[in-house]
Protein backbone atom coordinates (compact mmCIF):
# COMPACT_ATOMS: atom_id res chain seq x y z
CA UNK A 1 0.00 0.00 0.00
CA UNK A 2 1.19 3.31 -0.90
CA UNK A 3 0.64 7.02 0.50
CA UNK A 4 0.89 9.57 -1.65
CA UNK A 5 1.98 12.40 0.44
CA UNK A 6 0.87 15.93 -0.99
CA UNK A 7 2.34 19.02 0.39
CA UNK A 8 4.84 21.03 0.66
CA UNK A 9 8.85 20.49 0.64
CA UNK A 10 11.01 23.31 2.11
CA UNK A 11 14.33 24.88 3.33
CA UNK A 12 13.99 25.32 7.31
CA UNK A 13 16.94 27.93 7.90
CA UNK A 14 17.04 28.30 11.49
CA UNK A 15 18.83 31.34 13.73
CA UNK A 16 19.09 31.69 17.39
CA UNK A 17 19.17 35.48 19.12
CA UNK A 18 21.04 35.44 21.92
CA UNK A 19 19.10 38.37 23.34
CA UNK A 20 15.32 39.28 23.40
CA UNK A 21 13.75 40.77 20.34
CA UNK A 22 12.07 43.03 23.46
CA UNK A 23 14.90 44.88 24.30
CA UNK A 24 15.74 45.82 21.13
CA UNK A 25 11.94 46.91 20.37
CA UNK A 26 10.74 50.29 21.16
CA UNK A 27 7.11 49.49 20.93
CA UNK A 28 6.61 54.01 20.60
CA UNK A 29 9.24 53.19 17.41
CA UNK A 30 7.28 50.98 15.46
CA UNK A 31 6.32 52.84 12.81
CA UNK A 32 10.01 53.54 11.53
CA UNK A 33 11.27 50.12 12.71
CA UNK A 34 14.55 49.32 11.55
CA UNK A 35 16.41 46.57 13.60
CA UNK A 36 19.25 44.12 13.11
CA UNK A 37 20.02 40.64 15.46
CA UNK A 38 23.03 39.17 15.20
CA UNK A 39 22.91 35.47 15.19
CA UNK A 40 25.51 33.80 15.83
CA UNK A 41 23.88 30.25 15.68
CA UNK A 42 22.26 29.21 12.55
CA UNK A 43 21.16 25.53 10.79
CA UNK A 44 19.60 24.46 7.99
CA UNK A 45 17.27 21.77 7.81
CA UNK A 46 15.27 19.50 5.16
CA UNK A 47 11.72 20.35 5.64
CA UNK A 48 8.10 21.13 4.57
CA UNK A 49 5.31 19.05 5.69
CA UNK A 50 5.21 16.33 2.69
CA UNK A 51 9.04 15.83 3.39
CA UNK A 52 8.31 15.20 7.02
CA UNK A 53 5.46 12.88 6.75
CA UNK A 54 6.88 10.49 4.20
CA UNK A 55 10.30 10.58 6.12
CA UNK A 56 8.78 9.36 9.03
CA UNK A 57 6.09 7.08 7.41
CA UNK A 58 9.47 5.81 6.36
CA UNK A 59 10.75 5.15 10.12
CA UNK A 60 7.50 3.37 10.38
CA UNK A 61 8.60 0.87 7.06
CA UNK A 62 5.37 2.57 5.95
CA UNK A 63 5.62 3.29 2.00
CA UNK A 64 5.05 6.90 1.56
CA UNK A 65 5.17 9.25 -1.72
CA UNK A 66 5.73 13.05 -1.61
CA UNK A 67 3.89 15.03 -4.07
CA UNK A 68 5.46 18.25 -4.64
CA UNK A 69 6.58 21.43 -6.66
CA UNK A 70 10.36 22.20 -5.90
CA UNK A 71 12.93 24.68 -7.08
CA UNK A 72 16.40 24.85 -8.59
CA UNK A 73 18.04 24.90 -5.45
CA UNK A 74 16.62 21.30 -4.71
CA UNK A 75 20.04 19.50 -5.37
CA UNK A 76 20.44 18.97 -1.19
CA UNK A 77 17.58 18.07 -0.31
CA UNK A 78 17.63 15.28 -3.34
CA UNK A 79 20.85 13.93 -1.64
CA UNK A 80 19.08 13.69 1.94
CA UNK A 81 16.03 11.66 0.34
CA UNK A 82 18.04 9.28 -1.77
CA UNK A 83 20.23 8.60 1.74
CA UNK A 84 17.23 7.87 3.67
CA UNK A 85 15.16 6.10 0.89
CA UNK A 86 12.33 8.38 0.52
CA UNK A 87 10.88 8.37 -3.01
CA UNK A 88 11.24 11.43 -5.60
CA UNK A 89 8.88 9.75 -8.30
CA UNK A 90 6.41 12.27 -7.14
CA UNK A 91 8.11 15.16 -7.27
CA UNK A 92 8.70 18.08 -10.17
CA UNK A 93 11.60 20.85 -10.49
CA UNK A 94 11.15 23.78 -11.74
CA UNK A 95 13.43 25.93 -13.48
CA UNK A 96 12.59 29.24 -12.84
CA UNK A 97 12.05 28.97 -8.88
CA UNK A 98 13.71 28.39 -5.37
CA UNK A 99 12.43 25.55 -3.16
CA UNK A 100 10.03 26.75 -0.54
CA UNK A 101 11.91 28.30 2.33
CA UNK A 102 11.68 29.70 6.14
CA UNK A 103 13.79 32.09 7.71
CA UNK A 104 12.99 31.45 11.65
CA UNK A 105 14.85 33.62 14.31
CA UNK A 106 13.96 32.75 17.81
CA UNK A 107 15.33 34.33 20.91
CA UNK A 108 15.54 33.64 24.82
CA UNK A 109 12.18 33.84 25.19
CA UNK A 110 11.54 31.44 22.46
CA UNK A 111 9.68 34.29 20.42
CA UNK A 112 10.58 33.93 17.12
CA UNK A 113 10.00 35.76 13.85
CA UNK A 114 9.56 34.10 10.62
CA UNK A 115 10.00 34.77 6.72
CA UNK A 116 8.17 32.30 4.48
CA UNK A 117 9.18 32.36 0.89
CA UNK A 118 6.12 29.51 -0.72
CA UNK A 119 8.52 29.74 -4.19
CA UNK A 120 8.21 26.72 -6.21
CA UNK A 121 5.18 25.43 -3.67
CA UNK A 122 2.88 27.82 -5.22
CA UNK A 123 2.94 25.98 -8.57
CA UNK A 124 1.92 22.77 -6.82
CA UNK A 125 -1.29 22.28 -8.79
CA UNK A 126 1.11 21.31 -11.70
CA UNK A 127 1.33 17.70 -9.93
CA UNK A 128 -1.75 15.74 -10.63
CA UNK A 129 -3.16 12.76 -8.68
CA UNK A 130 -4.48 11.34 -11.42
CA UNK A 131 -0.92 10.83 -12.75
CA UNK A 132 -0.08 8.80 -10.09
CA UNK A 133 0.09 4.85 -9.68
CA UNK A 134 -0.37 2.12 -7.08
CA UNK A 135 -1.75 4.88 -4.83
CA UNK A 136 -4.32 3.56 -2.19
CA UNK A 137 -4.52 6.07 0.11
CA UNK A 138 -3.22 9.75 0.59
CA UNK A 139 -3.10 12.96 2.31
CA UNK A 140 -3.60 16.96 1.62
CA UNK A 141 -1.02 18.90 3.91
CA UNK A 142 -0.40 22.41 3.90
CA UNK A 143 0.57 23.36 -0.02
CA UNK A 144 -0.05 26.00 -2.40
CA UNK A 145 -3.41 27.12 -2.16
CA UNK A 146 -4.60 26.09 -5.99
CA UNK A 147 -3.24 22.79 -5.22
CA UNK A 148 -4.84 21.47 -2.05
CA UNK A 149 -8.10 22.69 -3.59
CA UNK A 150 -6.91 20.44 -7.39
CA UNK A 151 -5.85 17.65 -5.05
CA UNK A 152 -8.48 17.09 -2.76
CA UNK A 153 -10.79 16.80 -5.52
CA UNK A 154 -8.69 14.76 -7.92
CA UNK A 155 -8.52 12.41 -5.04
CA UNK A 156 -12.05 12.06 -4.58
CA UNK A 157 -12.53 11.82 -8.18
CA UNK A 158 -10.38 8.48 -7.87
CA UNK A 159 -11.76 7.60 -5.09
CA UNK A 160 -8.60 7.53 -2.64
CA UNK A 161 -9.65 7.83 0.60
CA UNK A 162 -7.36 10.86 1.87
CA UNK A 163 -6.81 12.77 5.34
CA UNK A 164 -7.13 16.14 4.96
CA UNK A 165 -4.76 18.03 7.07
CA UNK A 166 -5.03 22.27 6.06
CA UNK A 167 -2.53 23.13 9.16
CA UNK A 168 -1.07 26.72 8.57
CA UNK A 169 -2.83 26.60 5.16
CA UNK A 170 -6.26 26.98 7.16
CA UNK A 171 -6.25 30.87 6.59
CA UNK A 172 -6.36 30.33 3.04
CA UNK A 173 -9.91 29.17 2.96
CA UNK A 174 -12.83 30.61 3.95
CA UNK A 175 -16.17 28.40 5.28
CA UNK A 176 -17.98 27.70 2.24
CA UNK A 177 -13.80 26.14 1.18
CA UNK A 178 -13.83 24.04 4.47
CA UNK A 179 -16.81 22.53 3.98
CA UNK A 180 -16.04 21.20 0.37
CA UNK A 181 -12.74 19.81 1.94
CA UNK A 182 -15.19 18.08 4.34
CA UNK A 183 -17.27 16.68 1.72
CA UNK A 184 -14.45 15.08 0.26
CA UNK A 185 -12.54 13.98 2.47
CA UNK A 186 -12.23 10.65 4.46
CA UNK A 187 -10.75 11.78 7.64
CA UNK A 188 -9.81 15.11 9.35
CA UNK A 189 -6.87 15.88 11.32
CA UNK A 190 -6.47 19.55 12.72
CA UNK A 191 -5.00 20.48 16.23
CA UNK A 192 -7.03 22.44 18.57
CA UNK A 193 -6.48 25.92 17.51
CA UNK A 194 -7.15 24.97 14.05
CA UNK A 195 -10.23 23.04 15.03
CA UNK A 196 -11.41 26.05 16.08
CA UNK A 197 -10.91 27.94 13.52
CA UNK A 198 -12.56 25.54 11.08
CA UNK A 199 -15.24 24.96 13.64
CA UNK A 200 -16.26 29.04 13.37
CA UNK A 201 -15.72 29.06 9.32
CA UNK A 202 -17.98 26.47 8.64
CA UNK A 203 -20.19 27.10 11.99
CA UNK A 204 -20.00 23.05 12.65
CA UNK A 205 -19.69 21.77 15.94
CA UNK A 206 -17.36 19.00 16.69
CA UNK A 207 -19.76 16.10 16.51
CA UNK A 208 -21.59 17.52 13.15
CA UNK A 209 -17.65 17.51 11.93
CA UNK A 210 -17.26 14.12 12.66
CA UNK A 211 -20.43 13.02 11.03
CA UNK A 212 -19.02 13.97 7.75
CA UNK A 213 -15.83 12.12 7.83
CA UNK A 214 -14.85 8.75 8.75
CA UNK A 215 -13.09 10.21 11.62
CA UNK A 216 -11.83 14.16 12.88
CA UNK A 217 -9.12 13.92 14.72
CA UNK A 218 -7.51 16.80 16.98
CA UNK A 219 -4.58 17.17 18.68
CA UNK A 220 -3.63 19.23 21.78
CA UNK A 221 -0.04 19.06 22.44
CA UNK A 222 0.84 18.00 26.11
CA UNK A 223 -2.81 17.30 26.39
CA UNK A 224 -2.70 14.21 24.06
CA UNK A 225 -5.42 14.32 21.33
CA UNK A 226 -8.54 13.45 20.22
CA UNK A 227 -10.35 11.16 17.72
CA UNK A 228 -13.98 11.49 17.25
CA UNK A 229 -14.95 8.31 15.09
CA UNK A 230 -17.31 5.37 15.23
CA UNK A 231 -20.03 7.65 17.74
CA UNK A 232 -16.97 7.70 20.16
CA UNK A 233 -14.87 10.24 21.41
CA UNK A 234 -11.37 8.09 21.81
CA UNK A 235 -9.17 9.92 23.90
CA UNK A 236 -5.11 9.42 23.18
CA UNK A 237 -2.84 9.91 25.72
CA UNK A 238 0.57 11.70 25.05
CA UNK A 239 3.84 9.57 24.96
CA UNK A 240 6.47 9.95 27.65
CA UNK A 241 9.59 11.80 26.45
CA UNK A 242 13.08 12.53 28.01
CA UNK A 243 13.13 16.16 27.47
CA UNK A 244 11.50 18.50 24.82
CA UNK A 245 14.30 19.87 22.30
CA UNK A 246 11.90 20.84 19.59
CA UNK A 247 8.14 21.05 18.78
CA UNK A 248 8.39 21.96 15.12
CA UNK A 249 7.32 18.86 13.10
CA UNK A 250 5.65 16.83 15.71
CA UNK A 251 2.41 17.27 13.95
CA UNK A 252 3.85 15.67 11.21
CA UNK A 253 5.04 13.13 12.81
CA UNK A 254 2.14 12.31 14.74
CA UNK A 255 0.50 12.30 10.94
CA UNK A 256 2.50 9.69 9.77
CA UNK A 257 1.67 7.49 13.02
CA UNK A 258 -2.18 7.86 11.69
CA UNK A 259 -1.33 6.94 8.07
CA UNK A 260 0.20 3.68 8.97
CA UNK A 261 -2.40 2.93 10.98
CA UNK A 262 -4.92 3.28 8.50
CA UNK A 263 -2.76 1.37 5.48
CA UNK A 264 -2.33 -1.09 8.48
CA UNK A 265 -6.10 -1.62 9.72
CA UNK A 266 -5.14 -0.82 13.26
CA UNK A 267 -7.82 0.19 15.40
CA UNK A 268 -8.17 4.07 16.12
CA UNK A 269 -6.77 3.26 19.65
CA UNK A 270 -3.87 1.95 18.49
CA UNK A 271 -3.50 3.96 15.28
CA UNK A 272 -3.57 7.33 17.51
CA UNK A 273 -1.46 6.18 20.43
CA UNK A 274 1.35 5.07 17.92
CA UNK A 275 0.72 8.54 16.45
CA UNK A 276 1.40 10.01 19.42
CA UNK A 277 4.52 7.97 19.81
CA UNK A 278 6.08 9.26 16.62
CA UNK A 279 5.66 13.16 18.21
CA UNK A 280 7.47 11.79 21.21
CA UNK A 281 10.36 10.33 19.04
CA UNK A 282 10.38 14.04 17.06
CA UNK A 283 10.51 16.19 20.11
CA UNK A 284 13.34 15.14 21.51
CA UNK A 285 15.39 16.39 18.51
CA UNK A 286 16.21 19.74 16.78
CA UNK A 287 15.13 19.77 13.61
CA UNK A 288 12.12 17.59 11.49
CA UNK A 289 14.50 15.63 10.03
CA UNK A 290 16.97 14.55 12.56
CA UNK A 291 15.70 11.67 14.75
CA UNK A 292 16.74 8.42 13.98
CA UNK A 293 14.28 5.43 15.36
CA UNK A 294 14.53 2.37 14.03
CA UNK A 295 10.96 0.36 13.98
CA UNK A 296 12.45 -2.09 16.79
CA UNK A 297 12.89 1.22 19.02
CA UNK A 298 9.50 2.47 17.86
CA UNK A 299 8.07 -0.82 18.76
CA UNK A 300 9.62 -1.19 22.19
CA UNK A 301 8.59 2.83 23.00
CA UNK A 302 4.76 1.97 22.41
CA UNK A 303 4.87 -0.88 24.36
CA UNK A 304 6.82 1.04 27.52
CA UNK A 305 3.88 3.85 27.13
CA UNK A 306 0.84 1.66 26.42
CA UNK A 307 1.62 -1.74 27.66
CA UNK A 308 1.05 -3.95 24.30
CA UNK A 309 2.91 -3.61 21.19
CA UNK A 310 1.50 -1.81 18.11
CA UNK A 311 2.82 -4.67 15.69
């Protein structure tokens, strides 16, 4: 069974301040505002949520595909995929654009300010589900606006059941928008600030969500998550972690836990408590791209959390 993973693909450059943007902020000086932060700490990392979810839907032994518009400067990030085994059958380069990129500066207080350059992700709708084979399943992450709409609706012109999963992209569309995604859609997966967000566009309540879909799923951080399916609310605990290094990506992660589970035919129980594993396993780590399970590990951290093995 294959995934086929659409969203976006994207440079992560990350700086560190070591200062607070506050004292260097006159909040009476905002109007000619005109600053400059030294960092002396910077990465780069391979990101973007379609990266993410197939890379760890690839931890899992999970066969995922990323679907995705990508730029000249791609070369890198083609290197990292081949090394870790992730497919690039999916994706297209084009000539005249960078990759997607973010430019995140964070300082002691963990505030952080953030340039988003979509690039080559904005052309996304070039990729077409339709063109795709051996898919059986798939999912609509944050992309190019034109292409979630094309690819939610090429999917349920084929009949491919697909999560739909608008994350930061949820400010693109307005109610009358959400509530097409519903329509075609097989599951929902928001977390809670983006639940309600959709919950006031389309004026649904959580239950009339769920109605719609197979299951709606949301996620609450250090509060576990979620799953409204079957005329239950299942409620998921979090995993136990060692210490929190970085958040960014554990949404993804946690989204590749739920894909296996469905291309497996776990239950929801198990399907969202080995989702929640997969956000422990991220955390712990800088970067989206960085941790390193292998399934054994995986295996034996569901089982120290839960008390039976996922598989």
């Amino acid at each position: 069974m294959t995934a086929l993973i659409c969203g976006s693909m994207a440079f992560d450059t990350i700086m560190v301040f070591e200062d607070r943007f506050k004292n260097h902020i006159l909040p009476d000086q905002v109007h000619i505002l005109n600053v400059s932060f030294l960092v002396p700490s910077l990465r780069r990392e391979f990101g973007g949520c379609a990266g993410n979810i197939a890379y760890n839907l690839k931890l899992l032994g999970g066969d995922g595909r990323p679907m995705a518009t990508v730029g000249i400067d791609f070369a890198p990030y083609a290197d990292w995929m081949d090394k870790t085994g992730v497919s690039r059958q999916s994706l297209q380069e084009l000539a005249d654009d960078y990759t997607a990129q973010a430019y995140i500066t964070t300082d002691q207080d963990d505030n952080q300010i953030t340039a988003f350059h979509p690039g080559a992700m904005n052309q996304s709708h070039l990729n077409k589900v339709s063109s795709e084979a051996d898919v059986s399943i798939g999912i609509v992450s944050p992309d190019g606006r034109q292409g979630m709409i094309e690819h939610a609706e090429q999917f349920a012109e084929a009949s491919i059941p697909f999560i739909f999963d608008p994350g930061q992209g949820m400010p693109m569309f307005d109610g009358d928008e959400l509530n097409q995604f519903l329509k075609q859609a097989t599951w929902l997966t928001l977390n809670d600030y983006e639940f309600q967000l959709f919950s006031e566009r389309t004026g649904k309540s959580a239950r009339e969500i769920a109605r719609e879909v197979d299951a709606l799923v949301v996620t609450r951080g250090a509060e576990g998550s979620i799953i409204y399916a079957n005329n239950k609310e299942i409620s998921i605990p979090v995993a136990k972690i060692d210490s929190i290094k970085d958040p960014t990506g554990c949404g993804d992660a946690y989204r590749s836990g739920l894909l296996y589970g469905l291309m497996n035919n776990m239950d929801w129980e198990t399907t969202g408590r080995l989702a929640a594993t997969m956000g422990a396993c991220k955390i712990e780590v800088n970067g989206t791209q960085n941790h390193t399970p292998a399934r054994d590990e995986i295996n034996r951290r569901f089982q120290e959390n839960f008390d039976y093995k996922p598989w």
